[in-house]
Each structure stands twice: as C-alpha cells, then as structure tokens.
N, C-alpha and C. Protein backbone atom coordinates (compact mmCIF):
# COMPACT_ATOMS: atom_id res chain seq x y z
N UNK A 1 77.83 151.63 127.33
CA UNK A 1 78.15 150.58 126.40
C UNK A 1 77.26 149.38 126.65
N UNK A 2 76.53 149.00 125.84
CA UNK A 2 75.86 147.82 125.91
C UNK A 2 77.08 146.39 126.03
N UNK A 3 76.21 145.35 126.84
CA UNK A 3 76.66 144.40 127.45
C UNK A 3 77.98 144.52 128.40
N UNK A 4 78.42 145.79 128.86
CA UNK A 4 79.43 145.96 129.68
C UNK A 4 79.34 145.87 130.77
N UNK A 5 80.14 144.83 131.26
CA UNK A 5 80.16 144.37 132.96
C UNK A 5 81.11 144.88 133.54
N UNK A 6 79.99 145.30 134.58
CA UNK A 6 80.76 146.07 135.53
C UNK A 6 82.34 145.44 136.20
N UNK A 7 83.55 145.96 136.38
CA UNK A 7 84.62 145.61 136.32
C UNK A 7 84.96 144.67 137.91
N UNK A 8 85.31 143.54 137.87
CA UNK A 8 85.56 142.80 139.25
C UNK A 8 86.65 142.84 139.55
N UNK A 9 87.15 141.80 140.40
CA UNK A 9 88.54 141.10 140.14
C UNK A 9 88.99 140.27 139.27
N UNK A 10 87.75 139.60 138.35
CA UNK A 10 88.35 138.83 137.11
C UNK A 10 88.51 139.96 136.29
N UNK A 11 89.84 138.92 135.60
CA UNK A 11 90.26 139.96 134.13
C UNK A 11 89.30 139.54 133.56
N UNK A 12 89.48 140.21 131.77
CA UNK A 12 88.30 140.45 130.97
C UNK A 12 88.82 138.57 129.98
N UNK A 13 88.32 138.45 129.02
CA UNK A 13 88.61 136.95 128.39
C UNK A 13 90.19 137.14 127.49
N UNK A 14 90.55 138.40 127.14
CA UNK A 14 91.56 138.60 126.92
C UNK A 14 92.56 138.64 127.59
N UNK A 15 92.48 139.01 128.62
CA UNK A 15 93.69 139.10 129.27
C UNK A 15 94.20 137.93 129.80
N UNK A 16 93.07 137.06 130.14
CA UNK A 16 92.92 135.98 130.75
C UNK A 16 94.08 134.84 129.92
N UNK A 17 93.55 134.66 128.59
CA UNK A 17 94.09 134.55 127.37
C UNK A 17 95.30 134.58 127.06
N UNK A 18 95.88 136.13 127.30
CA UNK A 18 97.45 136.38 127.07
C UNK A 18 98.02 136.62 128.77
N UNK A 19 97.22 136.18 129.78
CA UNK A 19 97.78 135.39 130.93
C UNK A 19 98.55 137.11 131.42
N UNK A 20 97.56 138.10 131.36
CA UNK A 20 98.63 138.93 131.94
C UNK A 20 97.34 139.90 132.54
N UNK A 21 97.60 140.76 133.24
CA UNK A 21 97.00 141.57 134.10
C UNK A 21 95.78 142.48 133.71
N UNK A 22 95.03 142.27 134.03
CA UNK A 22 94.01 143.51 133.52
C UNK A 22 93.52 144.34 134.15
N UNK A 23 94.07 145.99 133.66
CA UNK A 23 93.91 147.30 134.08
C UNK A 23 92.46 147.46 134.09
N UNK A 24 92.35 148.66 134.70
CA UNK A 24 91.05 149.57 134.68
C UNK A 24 90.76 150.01 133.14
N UNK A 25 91.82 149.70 132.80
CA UNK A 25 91.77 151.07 131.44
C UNK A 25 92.01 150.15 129.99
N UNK A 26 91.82 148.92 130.16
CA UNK A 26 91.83 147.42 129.11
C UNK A 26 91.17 147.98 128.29
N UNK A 27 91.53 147.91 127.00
CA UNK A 27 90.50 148.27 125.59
C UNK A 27 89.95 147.02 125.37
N UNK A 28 90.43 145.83 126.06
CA UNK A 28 89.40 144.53 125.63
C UNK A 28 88.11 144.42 126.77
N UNK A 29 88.48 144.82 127.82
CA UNK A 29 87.62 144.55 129.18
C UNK A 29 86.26 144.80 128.33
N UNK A 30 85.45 145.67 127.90
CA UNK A 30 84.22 146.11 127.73
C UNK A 30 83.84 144.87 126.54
N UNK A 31 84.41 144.98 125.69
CA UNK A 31 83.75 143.76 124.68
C UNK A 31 84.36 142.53 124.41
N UNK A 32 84.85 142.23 125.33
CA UNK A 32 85.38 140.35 125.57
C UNK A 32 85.48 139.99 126.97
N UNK A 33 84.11 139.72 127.64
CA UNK A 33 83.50 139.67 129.19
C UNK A 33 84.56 138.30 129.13
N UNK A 34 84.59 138.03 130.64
CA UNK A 34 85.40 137.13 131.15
C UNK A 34 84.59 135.98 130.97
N UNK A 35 83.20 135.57 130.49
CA UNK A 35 83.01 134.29 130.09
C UNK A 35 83.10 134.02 128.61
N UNK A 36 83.45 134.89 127.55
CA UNK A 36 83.55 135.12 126.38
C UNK A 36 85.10 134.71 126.11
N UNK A 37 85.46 133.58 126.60
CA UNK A 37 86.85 133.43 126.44
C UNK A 37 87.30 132.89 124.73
N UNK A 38 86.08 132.05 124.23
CA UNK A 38 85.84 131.60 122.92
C UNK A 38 85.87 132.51 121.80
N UNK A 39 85.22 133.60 122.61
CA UNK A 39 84.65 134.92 121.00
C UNK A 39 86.36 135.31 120.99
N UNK A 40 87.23 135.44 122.05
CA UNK A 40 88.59 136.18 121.93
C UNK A 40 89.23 135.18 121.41
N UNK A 41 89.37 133.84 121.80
CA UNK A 41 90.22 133.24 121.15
C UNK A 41 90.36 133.12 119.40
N UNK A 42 88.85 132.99 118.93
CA UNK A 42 88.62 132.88 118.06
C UNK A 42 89.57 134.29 116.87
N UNK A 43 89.07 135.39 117.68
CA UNK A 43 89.52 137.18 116.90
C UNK A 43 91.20 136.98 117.02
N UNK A 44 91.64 136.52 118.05
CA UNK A 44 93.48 136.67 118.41
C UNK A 44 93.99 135.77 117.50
N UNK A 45 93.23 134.19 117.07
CA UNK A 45 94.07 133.39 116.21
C UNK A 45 93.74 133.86 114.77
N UNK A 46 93.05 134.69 114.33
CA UNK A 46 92.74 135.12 113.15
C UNK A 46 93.44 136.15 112.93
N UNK A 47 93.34 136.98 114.11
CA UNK A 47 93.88 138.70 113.62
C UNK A 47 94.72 138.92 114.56
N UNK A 48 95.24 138.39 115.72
CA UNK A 48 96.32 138.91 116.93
C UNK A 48 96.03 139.89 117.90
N UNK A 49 95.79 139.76 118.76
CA UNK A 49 95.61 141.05 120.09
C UNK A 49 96.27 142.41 119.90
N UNK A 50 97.34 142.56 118.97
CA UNK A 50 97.59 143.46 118.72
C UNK A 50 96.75 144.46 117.69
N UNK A 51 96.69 143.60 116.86
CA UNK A 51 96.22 144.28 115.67
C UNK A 51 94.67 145.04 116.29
N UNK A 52 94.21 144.15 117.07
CA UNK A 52 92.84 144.08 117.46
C UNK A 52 92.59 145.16 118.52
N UNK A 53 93.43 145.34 118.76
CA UNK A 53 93.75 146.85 119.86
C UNK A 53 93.82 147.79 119.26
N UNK A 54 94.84 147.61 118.09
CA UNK A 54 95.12 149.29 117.07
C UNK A 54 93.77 149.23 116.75
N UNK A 55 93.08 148.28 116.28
CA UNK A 55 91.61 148.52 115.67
C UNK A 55 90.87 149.08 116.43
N UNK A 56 90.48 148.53 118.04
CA UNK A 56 90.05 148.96 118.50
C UNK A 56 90.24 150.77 119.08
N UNK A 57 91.02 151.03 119.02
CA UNK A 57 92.09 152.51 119.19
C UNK A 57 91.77 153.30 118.21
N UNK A 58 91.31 153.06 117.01
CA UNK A 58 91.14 153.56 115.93
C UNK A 58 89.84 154.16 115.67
N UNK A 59 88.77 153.64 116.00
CA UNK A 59 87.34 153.54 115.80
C UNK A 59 86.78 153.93 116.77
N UNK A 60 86.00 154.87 117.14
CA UNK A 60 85.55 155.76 117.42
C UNK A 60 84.27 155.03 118.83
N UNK A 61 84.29 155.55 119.90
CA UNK A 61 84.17 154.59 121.13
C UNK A 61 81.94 154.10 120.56
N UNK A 62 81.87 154.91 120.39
CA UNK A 62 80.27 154.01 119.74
C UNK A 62 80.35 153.30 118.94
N UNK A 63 81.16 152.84 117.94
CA UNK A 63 81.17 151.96 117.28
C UNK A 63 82.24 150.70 117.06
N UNK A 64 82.61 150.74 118.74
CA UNK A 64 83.84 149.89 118.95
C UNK A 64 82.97 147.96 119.00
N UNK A 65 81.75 148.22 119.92
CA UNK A 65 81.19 146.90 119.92
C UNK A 65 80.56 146.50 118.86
N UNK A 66 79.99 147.17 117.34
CA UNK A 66 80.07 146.74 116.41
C UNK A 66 81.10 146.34 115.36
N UNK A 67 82.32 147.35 115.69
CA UNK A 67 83.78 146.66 115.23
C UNK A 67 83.91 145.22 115.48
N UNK A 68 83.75 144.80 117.38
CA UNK A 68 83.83 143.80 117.46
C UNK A 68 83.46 142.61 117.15
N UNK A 69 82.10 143.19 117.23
CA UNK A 69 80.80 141.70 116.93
C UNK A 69 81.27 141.20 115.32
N UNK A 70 81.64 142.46 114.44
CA UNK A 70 82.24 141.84 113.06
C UNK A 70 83.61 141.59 112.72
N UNK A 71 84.19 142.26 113.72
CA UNK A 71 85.96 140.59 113.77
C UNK A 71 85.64 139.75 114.30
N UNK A 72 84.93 139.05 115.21
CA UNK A 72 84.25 138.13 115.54
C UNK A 72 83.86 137.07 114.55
N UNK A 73 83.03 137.72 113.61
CA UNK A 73 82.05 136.95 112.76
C UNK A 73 83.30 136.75 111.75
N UNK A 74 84.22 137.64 111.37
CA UNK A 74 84.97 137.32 110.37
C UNK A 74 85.68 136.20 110.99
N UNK A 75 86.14 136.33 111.76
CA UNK A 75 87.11 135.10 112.33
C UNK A 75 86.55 133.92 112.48
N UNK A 76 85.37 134.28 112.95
CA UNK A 76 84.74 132.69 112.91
C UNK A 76 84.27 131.78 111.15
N UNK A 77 84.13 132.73 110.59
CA UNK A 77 84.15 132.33 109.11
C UNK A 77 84.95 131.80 108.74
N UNK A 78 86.34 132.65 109.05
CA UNK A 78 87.78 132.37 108.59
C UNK A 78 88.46 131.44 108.97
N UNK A 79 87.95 131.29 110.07
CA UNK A 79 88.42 129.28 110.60
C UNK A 79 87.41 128.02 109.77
N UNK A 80 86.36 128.64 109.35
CA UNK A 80 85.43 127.73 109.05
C UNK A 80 86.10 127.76 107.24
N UNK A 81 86.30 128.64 106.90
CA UNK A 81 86.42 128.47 105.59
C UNK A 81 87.95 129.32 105.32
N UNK A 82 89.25 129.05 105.10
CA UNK A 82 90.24 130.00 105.60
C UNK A 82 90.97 130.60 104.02
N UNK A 83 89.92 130.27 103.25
CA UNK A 83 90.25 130.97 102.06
C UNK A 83 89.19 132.14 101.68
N UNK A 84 88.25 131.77 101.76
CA UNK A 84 87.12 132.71 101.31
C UNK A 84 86.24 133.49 102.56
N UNK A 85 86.01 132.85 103.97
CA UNK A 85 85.83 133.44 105.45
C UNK A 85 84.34 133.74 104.72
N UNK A 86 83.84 134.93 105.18
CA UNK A 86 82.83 135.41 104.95
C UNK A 86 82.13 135.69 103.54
N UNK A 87 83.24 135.83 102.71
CA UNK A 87 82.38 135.81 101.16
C UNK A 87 82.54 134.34 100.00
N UNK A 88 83.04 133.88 100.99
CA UNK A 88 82.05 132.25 100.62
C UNK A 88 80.55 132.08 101.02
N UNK A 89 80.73 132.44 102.19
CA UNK A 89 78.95 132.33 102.71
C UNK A 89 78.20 133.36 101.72
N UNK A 90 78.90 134.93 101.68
CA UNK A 90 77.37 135.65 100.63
C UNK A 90 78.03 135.10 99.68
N UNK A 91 78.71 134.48 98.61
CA UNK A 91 78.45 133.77 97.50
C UNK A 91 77.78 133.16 97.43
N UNK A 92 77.64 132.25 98.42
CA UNK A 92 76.78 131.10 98.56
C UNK A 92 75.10 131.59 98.71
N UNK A 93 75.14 132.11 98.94
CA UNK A 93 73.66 133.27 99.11
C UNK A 93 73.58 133.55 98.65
N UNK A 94 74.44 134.52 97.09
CA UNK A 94 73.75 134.93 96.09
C UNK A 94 73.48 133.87 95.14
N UNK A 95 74.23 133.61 95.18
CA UNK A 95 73.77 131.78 93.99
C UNK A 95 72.22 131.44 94.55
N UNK A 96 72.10 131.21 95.86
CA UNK A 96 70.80 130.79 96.03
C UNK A 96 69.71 131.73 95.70
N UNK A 97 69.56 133.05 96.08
CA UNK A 97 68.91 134.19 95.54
C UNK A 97 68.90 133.79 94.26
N UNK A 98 70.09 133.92 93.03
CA UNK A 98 69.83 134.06 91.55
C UNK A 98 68.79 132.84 91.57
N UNK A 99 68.88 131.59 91.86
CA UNK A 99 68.12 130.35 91.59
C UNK A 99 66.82 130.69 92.35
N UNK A 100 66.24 131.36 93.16
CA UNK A 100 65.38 131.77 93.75
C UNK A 100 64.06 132.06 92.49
N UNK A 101 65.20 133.63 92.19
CA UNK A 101 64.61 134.73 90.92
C UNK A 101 64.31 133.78 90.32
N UNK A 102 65.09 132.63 89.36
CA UNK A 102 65.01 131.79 88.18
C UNK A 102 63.24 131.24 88.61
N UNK A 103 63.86 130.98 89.85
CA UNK A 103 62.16 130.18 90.19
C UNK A 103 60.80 130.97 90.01
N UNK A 104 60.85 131.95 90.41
CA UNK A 104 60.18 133.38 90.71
C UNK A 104 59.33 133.33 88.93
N UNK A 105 60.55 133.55 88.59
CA UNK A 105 60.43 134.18 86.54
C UNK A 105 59.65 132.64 86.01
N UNK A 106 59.66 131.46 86.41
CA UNK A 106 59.09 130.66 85.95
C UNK A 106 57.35 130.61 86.60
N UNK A 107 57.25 130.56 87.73
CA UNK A 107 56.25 130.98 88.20
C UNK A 107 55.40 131.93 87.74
N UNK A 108 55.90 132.98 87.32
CA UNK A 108 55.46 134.18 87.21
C UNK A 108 54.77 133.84 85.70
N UNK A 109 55.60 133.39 84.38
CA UNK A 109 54.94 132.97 83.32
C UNK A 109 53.82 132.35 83.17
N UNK A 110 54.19 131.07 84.53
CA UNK A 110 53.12 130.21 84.38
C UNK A 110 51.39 130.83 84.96
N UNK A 111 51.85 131.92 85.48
CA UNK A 111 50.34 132.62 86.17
C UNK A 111 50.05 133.45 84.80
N UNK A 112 51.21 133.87 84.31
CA UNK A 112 50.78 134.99 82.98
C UNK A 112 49.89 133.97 81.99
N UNK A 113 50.42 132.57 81.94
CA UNK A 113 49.51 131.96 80.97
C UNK A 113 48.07 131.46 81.71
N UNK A 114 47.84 131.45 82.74
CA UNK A 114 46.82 131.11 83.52
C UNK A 114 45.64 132.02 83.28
N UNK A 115 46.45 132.97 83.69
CA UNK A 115 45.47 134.51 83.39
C UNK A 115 45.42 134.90 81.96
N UNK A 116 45.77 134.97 80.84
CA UNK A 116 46.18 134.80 79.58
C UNK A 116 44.80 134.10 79.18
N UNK A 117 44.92 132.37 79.42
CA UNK A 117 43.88 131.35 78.91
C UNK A 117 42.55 132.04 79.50
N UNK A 118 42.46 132.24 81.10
CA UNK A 118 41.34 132.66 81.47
C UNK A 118 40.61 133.83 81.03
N UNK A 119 41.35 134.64 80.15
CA UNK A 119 40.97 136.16 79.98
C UNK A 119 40.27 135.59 78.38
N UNK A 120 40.86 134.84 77.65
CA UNK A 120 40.19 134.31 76.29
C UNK A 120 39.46 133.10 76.59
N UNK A 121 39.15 132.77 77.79
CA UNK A 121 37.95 131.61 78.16
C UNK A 121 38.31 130.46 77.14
N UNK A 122 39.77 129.95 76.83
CA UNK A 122 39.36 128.68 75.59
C UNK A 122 39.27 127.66 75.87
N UNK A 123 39.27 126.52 75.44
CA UNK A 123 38.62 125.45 76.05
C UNK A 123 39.66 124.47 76.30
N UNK A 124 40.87 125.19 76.36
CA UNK A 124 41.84 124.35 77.43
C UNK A 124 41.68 124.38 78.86
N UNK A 125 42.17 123.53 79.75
CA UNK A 125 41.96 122.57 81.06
C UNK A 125 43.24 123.50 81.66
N UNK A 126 42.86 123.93 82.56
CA UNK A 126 43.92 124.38 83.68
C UNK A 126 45.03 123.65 83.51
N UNK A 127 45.08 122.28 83.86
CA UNK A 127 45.71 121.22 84.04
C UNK A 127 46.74 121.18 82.58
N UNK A 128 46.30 121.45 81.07
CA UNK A 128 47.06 121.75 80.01
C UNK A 128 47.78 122.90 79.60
N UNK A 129 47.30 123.96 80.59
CA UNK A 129 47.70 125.32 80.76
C UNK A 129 49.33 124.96 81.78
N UNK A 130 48.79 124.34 82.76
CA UNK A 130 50.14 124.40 83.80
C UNK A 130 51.39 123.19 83.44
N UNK A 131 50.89 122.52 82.22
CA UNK A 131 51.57 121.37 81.32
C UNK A 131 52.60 121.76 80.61
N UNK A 132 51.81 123.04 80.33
CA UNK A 132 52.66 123.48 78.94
C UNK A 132 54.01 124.05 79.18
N UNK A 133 54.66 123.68 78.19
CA UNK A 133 56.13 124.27 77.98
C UNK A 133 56.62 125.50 78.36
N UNK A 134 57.45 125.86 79.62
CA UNK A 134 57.89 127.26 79.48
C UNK A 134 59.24 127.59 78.99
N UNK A 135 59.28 128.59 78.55
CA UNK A 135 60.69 128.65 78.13
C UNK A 135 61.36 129.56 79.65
N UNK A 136 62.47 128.89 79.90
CA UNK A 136 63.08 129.55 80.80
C UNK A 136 64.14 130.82 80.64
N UNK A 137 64.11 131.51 81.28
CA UNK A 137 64.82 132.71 81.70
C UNK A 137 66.43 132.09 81.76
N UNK A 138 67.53 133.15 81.36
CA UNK A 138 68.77 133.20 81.16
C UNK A 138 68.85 132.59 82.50
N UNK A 139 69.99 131.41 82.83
CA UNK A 139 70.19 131.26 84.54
C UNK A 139 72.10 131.23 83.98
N UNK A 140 72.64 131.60 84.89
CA UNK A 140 73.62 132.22 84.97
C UNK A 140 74.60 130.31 85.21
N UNK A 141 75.91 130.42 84.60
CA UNK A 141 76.45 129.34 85.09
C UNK A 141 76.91 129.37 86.08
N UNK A 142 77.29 128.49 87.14
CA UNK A 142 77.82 128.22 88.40
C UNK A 142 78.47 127.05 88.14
N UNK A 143 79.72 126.83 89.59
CA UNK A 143 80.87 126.01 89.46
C UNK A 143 79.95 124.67 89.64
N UNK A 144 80.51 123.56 88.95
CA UNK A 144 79.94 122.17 89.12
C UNK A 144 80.25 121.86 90.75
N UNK A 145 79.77 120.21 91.02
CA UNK A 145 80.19 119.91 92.01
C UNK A 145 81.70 119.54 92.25
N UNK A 146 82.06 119.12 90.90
CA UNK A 146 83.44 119.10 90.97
C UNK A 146 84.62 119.87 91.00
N UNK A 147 83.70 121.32 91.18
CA UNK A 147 85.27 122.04 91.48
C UNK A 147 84.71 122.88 92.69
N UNK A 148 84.16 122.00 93.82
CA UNK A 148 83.91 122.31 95.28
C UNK A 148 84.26 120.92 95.67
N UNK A 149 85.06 120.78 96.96
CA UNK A 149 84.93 119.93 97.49
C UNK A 149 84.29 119.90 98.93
N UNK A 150 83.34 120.82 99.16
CA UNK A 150 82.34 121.00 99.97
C UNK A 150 80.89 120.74 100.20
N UNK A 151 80.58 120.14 100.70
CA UNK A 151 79.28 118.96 100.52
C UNK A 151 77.83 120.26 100.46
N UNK A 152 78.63 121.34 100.69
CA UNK A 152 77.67 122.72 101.25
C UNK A 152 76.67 122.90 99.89
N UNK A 153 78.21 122.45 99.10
CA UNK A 153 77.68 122.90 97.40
C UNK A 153 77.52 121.89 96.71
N UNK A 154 77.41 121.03 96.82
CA UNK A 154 77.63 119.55 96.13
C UNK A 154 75.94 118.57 96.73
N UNK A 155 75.21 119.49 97.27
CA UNK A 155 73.86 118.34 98.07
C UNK A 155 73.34 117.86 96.49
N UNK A 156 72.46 116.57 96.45
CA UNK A 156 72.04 116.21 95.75
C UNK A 156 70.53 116.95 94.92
N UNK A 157 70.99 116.64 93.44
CA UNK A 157 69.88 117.22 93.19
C UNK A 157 68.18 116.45 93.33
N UNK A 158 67.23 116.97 93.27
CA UNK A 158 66.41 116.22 93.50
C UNK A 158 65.65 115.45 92.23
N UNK A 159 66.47 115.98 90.95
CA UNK A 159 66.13 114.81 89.49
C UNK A 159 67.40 114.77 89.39
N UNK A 160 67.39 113.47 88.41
CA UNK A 160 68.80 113.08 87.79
C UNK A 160 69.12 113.59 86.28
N UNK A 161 68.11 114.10 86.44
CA UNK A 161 67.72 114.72 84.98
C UNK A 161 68.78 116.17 85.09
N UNK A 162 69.85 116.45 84.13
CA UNK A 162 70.41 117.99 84.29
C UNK A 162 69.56 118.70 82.81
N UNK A 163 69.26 119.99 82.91
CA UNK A 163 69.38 120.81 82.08
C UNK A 163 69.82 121.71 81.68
N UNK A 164 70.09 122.26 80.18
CA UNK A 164 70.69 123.25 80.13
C UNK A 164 70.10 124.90 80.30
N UNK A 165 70.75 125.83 80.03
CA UNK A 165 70.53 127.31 79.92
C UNK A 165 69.08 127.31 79.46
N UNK A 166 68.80 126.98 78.52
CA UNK A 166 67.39 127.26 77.68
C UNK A 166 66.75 126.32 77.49
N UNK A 167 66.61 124.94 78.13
CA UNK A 167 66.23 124.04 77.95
C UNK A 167 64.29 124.47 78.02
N UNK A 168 64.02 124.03 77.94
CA UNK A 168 61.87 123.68 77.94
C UNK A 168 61.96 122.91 79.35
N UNK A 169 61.35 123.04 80.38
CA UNK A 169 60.96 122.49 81.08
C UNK A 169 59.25 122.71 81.44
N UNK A 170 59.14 120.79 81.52
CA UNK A 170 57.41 120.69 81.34
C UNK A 170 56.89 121.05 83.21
N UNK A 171 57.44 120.41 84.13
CA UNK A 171 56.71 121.08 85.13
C UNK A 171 57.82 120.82 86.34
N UNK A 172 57.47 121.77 87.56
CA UNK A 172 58.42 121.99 88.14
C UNK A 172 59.60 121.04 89.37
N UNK A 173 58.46 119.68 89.30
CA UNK A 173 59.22 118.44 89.88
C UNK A 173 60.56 118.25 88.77
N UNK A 174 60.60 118.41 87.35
CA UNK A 174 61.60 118.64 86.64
C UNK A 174 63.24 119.23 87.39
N UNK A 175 62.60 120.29 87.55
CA UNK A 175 64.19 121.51 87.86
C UNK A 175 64.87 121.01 88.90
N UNK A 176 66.21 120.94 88.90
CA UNK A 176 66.80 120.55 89.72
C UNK A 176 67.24 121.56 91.08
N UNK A 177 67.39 121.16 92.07
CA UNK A 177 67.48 122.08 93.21
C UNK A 177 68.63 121.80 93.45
N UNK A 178 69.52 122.61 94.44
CA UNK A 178 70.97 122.20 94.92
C UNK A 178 70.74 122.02 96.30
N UNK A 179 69.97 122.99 96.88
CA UNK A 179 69.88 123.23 98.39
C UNK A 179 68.82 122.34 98.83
C-alpha cells in the first residue's frame, strides 16, 4: 500500500480522534497516518467513522486509498461549500470552460477574416480587418451576481459595459470577463 507506515506504538489519526485503541488490524491505520489527524477529522465530521469503515470494508483492498483520497476531497469541499461540496467547484469550471470556447469561437473568426482578406489581397489594413464587427456565437445564460452570494462568482467585470447573447462586439478589451 502506498504511503503506509509501518505500525508503532502511536495509534493511526483515527483512533487517536475517537480516543480509543488501535489494533493491528485498524481499517483506518493504513490511510489516516498518525500525523494526518486533519484529513480524518475533516472525513468523520462529514461522513462519521462509521460509515467510513463500512466504506472502507466494502471496496476492494487496491482501491481503498483512492476511496480515501476522494472522501477526503469530498469533505473538504463539503465544509467549504455545504450545499453543493464538490459540484459547485466543476460548475464553476464548466462555466469557465463554456466562456473559454466563447473566446476560442471569437478568435477563431477573427483569424478566418484575416486569412479571408489576405487570400483576396484587398486593400483593407489589418488593423480594419481586426476592427471589424464579429458576430458572436450562442453563449449560454448563467446566474447573475445576484443570485450568488459568493465573491467566487461575483469578481468584477473588467468593462462596465454588459452585453447581450448576440450583441456585435468591436474588439476584445470590450467582453466582459468574470474570472
């Protein structure tokens, strides 16, 4: 088992924890080392030592320290955010991805007209080429700042300027960013 310390006279961070004895034969000893008293506290006030034992009992001994490492992560989410835990954060990640793409698809036009002008040599200026109007790509709605009260989602944009779904935007100091 990776990161398993060899067994001393200290109990493991669990046992330590629920203040009671630790066997040879502890299902916590191997993945909650006796300086890891934080990673256990964190899994027991989320999910209970019990539960966390049947789990562990359940799952198959190679894939017990990846069980762990992800009640871990859930719990630590779940204190951080105790409604949504971990799929607040990938929400929050896919929102940024979709606004990514949005960026991506605008970019991408603006090279299509680059290469476009350059392929018919006309006697517009780079500079009137990267001016020009794009029409933007479908962007999906998302919750305002006002129905987060989390500063995570609420950072300032960098214009004061909002636009809509299909608005024309002339160049990209325009678009507003969240992150």
């Amino acid at each position: 088992m990776k990161g398993y310390e060899p067994r001393s006279s200290s109990s493991c961070a669990a046992c330590k924890l629920l203040k009671r004895r630790c066997t040879p034969n502890c299902i916590f000893a191997p993945y909650f080392r006796s300086d890891e008293r934080k990673k256990f506290t964190k899994v027991h006030k989320v999910f209970g030592a019990s539960n966390v034992s049947k789990i562990l009992i359940e799952v198959p001994e190679e894939q017990r320290e990846d069980t762990v490492n992800s009640l871990a992560y859930e719990a630590e989410e779940r204190l951080k955010d105790p409604v949504y835990g971990c799929i607040g954060s990938i929400a929050l990640l896919q929102r940024k991805m979709v606004e990514l793409q949005h960026d991506l698809a605008i970019a991408k036009d603006r090279l299509a007209r680059v290469h476009a002008a350059a392929a018919t040599s006309t006697m517009l200026s780079s500079a009137d080429i990267l001016h020009a109007h794009v029409s933007l790509p479908p962007f999906p709605d998302f919750p305002t700042c006002n129905d987060f009260n989390d500063d995570m989602f609420c950072q300032s944009s960098s214009s004061s300027q909002s636009f809509g779904r299909h608005e024309m935007v002339d160049d990209f100091s325009e678009i507003p960013y969240m992150f």
